[in-house]
N, C-alpha and C. Protein backbone atom coordinates (compact mmCIF):
# COMPACT_ATOMS: atom_id res chain seq x y z
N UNK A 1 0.82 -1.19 0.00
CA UNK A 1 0.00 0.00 0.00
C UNK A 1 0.87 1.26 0.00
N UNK A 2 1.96 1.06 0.56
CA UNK A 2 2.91 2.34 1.17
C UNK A 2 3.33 2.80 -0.50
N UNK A 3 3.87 1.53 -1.12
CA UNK A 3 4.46 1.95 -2.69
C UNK A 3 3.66 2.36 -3.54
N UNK A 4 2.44 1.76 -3.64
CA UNK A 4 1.51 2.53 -4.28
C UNK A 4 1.56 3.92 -4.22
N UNK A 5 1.09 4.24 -2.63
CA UNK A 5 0.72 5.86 -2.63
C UNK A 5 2.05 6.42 -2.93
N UNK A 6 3.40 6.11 -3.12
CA UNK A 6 4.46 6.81 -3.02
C UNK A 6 4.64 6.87 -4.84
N UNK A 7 4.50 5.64 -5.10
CA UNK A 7 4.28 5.80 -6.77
C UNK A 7 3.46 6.96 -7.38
N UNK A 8 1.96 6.50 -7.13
CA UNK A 8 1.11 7.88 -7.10
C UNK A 8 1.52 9.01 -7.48
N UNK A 9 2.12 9.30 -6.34
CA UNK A 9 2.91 10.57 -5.71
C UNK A 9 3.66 11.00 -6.69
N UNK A 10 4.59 10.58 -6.85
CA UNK A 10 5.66 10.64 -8.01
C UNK A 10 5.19 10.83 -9.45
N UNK A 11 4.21 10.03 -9.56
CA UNK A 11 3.88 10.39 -11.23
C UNK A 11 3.33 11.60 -11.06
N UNK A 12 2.08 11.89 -10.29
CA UNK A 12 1.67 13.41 -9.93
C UNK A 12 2.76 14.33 -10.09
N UNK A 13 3.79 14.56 -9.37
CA UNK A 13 4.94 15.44 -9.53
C UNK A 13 5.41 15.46 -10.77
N UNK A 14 5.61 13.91 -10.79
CA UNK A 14 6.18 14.46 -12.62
C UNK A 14 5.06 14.71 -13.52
N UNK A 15 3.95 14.67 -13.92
CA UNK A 15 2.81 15.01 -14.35
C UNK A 15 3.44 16.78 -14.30
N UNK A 16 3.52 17.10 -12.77
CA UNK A 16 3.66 18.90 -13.03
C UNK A 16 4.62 19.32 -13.75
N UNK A 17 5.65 18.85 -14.08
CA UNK A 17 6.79 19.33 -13.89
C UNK A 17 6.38 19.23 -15.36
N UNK A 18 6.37 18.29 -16.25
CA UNK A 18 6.47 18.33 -17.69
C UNK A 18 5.60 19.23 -18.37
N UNK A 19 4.68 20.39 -17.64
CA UNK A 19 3.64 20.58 -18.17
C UNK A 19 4.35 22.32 -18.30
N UNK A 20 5.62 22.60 -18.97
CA UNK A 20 6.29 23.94 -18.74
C UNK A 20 5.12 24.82 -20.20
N UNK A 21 5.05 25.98 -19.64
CA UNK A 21 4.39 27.25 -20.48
C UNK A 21 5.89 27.26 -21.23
N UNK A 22 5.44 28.29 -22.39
CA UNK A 22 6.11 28.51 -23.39
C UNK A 22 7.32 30.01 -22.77
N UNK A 23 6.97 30.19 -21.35
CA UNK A 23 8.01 31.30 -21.35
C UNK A 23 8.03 31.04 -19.73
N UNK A 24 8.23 29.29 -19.42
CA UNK A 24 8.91 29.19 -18.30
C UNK A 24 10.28 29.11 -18.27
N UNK A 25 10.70 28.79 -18.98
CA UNK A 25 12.25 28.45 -19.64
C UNK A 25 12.77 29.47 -18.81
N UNK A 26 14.45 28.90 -18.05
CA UNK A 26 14.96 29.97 -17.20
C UNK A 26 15.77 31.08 -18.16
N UNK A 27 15.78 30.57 -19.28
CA UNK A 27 16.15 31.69 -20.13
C UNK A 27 14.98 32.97 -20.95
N UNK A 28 13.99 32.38 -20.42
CA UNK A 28 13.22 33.82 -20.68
C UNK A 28 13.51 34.94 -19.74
N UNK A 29 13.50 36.03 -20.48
CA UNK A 29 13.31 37.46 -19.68
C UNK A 29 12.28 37.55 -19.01
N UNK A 30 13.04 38.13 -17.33
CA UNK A 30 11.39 38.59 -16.64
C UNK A 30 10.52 39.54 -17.60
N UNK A 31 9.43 39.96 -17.25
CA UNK A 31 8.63 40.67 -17.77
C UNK A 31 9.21 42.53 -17.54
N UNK A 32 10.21 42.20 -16.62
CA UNK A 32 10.64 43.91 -16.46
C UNK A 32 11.76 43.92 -17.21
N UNK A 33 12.23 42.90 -17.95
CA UNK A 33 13.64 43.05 -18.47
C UNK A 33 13.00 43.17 -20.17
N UNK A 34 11.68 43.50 -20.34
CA UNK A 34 11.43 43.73 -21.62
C UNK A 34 11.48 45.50 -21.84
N UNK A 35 11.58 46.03 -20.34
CA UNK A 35 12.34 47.61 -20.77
C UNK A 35 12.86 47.70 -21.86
N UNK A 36 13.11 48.79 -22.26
CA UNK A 36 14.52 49.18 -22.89
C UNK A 36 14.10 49.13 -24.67
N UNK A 37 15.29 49.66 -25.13
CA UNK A 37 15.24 49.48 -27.18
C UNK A 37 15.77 47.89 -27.02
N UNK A 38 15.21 47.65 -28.12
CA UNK A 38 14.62 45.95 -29.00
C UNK A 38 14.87 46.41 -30.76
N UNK A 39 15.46 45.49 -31.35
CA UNK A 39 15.48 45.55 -32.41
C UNK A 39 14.52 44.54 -33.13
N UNK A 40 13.83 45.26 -34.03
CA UNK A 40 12.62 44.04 -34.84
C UNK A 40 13.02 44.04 -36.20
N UNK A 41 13.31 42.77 -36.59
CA UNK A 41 14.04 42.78 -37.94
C UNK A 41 12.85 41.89 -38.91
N UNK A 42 13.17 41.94 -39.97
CA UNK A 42 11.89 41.00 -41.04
C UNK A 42 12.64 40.78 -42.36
N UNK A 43 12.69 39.73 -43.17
CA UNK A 43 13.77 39.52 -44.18
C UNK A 43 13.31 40.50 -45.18
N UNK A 44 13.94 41.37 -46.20
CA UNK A 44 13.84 42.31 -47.04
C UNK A 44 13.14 43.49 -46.55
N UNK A 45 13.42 43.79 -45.35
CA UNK A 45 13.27 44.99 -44.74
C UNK A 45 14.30 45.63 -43.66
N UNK A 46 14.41 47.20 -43.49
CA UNK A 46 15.07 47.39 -42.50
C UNK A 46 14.58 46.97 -41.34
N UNK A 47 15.90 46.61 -40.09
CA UNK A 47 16.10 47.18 -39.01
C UNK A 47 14.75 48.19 -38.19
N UNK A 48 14.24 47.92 -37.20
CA UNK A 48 13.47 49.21 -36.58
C UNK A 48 13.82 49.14 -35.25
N UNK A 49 13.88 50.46 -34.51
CA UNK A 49 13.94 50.34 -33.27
C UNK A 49 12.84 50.58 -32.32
N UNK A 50 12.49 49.57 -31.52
CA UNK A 50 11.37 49.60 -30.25
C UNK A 50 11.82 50.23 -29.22
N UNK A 51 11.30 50.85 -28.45
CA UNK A 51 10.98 51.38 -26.82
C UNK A 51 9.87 50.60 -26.29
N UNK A 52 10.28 49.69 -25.55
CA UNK A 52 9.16 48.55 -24.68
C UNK A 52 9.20 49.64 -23.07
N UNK A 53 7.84 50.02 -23.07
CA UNK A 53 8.04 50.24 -21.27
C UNK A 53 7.05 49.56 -20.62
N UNK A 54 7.14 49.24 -19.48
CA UNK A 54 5.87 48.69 -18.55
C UNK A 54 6.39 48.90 -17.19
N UNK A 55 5.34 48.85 -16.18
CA UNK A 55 5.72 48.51 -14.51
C UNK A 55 6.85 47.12 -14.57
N UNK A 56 7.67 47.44 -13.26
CA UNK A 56 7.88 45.96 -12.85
C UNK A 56 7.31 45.10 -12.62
N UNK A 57 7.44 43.80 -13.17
CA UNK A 57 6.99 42.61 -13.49
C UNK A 57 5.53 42.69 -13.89
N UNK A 58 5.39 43.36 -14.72
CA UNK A 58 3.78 43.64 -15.56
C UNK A 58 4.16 42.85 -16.38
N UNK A 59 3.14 42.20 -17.06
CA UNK A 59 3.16 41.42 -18.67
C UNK A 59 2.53 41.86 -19.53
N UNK A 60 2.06 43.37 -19.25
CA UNK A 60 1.92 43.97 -20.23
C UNK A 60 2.76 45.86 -20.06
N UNK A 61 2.67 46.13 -21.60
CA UNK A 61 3.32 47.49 -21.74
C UNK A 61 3.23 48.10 -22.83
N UNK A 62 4.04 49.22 -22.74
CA UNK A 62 3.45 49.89 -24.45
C UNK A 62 4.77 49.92 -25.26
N UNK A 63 4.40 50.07 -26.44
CA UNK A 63 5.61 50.35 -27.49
C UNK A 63 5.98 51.70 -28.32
N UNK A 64 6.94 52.41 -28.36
CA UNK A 64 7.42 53.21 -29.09
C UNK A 64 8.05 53.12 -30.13
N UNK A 65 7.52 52.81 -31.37
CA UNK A 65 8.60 52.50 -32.32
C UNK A 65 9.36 53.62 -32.59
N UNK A 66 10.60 53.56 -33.33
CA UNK A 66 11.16 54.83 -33.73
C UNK A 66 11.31 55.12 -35.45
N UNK A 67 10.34 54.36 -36.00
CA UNK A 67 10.48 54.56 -37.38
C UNK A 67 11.19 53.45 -38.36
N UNK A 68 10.47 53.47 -39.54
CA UNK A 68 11.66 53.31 -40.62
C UNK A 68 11.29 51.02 -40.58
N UNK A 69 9.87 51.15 -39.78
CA UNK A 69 9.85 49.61 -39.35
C UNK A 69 8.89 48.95 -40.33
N UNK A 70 9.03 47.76 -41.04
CA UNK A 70 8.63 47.07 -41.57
C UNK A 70 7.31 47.13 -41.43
N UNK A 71 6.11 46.48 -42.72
CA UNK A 71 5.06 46.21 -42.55
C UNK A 71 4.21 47.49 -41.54
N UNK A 72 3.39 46.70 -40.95
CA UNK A 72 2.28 47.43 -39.90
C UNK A 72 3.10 48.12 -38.57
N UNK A 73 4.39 47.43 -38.92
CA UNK A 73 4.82 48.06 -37.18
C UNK A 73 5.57 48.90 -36.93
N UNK A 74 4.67 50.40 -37.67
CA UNK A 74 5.29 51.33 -37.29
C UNK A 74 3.82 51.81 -36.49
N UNK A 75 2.95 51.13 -36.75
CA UNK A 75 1.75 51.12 -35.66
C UNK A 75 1.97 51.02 -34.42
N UNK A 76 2.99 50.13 -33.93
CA UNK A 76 2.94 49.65 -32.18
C UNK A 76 3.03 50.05 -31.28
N UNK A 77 1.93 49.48 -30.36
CA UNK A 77 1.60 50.72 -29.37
C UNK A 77 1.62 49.97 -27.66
N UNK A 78 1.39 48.60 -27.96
CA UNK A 78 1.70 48.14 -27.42
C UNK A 78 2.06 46.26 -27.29
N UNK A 79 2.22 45.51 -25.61
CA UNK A 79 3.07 44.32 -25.71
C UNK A 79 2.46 43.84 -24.49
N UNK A 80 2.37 42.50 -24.96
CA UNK A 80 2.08 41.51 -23.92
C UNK A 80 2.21 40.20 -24.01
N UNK A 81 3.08 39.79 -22.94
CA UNK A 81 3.46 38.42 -22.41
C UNK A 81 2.36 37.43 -22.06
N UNK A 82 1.51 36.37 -22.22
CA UNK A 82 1.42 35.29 -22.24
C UNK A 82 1.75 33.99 -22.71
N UNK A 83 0.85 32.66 -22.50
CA UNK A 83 0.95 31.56 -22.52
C UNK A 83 1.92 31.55 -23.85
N UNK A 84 0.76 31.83 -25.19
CA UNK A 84 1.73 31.57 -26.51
C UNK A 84 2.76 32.89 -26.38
N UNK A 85 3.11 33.45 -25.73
CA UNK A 85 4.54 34.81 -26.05
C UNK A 85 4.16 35.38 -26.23
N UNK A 86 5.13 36.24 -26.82
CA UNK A 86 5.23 37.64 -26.68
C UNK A 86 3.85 38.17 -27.91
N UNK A 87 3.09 39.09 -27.65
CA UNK A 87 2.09 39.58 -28.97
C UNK A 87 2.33 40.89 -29.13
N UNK A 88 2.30 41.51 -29.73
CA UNK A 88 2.47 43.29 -30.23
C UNK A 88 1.25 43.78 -31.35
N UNK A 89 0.82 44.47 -30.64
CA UNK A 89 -0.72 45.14 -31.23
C UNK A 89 -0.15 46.75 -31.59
N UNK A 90 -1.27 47.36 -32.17
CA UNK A 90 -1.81 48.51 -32.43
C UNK A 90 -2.60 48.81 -31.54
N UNK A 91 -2.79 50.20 -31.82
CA UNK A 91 -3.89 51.17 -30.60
C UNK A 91 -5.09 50.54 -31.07
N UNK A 92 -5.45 49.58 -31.51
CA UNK A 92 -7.06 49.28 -31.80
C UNK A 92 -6.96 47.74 -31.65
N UNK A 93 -6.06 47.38 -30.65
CA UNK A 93 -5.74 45.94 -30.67
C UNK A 93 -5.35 44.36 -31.82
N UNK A 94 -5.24 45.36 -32.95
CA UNK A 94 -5.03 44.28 -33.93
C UNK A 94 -4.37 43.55 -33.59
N UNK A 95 -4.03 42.41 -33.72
CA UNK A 95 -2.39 41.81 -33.25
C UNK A 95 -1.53 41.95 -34.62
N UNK A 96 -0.53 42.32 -34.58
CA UNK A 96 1.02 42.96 -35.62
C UNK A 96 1.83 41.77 -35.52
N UNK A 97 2.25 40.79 -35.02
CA UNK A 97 3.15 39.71 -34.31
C UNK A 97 2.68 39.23 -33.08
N UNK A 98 3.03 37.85 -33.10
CA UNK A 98 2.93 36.78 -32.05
C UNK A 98 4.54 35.85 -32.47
N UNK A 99 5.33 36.08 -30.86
CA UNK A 99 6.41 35.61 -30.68
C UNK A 99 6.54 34.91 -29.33
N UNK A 100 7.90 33.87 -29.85
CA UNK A 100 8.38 32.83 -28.42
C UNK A 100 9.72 33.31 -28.51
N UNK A 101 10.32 33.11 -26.95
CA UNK A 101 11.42 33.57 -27.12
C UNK A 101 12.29 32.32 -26.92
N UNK A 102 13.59 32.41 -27.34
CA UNK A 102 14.83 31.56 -27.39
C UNK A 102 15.83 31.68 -28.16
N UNK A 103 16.92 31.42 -27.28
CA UNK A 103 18.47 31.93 -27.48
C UNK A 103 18.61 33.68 -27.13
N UNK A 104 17.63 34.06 -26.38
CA UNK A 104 18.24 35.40 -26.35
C UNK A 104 17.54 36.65 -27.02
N UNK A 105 16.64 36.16 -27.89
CA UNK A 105 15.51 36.89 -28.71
C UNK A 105 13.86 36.01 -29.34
N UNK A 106 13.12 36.93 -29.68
CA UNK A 106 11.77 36.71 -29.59
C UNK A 106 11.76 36.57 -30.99
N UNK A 107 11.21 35.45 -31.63
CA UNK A 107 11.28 35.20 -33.12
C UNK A 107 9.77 34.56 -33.32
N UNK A 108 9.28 35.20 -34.54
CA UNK A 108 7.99 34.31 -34.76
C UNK A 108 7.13 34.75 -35.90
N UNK A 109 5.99 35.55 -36.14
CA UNK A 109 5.60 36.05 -37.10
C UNK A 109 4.43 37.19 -37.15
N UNK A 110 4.64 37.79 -38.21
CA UNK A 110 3.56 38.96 -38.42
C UNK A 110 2.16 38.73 -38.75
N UNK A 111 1.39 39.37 -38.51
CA UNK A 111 -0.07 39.15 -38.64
C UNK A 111 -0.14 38.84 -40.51
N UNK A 112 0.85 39.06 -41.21
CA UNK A 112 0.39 38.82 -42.81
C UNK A 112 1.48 37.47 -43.08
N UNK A 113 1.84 36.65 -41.40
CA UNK A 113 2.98 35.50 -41.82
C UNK A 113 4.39 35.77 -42.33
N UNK A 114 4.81 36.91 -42.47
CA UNK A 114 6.22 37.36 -42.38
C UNK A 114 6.94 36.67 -41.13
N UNK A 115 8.25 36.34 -40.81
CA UNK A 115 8.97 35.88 -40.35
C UNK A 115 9.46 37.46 -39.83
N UNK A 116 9.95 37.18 -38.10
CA UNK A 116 10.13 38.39 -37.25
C UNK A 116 11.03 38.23 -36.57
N UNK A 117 11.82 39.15 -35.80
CA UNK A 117 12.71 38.56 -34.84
C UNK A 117 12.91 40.29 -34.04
N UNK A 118 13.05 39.72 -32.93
CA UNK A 118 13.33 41.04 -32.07
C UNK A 118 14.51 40.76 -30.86
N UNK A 119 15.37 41.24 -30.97
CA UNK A 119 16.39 41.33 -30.10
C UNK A 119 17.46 42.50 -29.61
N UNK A 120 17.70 42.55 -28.55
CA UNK A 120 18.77 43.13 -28.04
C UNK A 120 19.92 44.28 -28.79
């Protein structure tokens, strides 16, 4: 009876453990370390530079682009962290991009399926 419940036990735990969100990874950025200029790049386009601000540890915030940015996102106004990553809207909530992060930057795609990447 004792091994049973201790078995139990164990698969339960591991049951939790395998069940990681897409931005538990200890290499994601807290949500306050999305401060700061971000570069958003898109193939056959320039370079743009972001201003991400928010409270500490908010998962959400707004965006400043500074021009000169690909597609829709010279719209962005703002950013928010959930389950699927990172998303970046317009002042009327469109979504502009939905991104995951890894290796160090947020890569994923534009609302018209363009390929994105934003980093450091």
């Amino acid at each position: 009876m004792r091994g049973a419940a201790c078995l139990a036990l164990a698969l339960m735990l591991a049951g939790c453990a395998g069940g990681q969100s897409l931005l538990s990874d200890a290499s994601t950025p807290a949500p306050e370390s999305m401060n700061g200029r971000w570069v958003l790049s898109a193939p056959n386009g320039p370079p743009c530079g972001m201003n991400f601000a928010g409270s500490a540890g908010a998962l959400t915030g707004t965006i400043s682009p500074e021009g000169g940015c690909p597609e829709r996102f010279y719209l962005s106004r703002r950013w928010a962290i959930g389950e699927s990553g990172l998303t970046i809207t317009d002042d009327d909530n469109n979504v502009l991009a939905t991104m995951t992060f890894s290796g160090g930057q947020f890569s994923g795609a534009s609302a018209s399926g363009t390929p994105v990447k934003l980093s450091r």
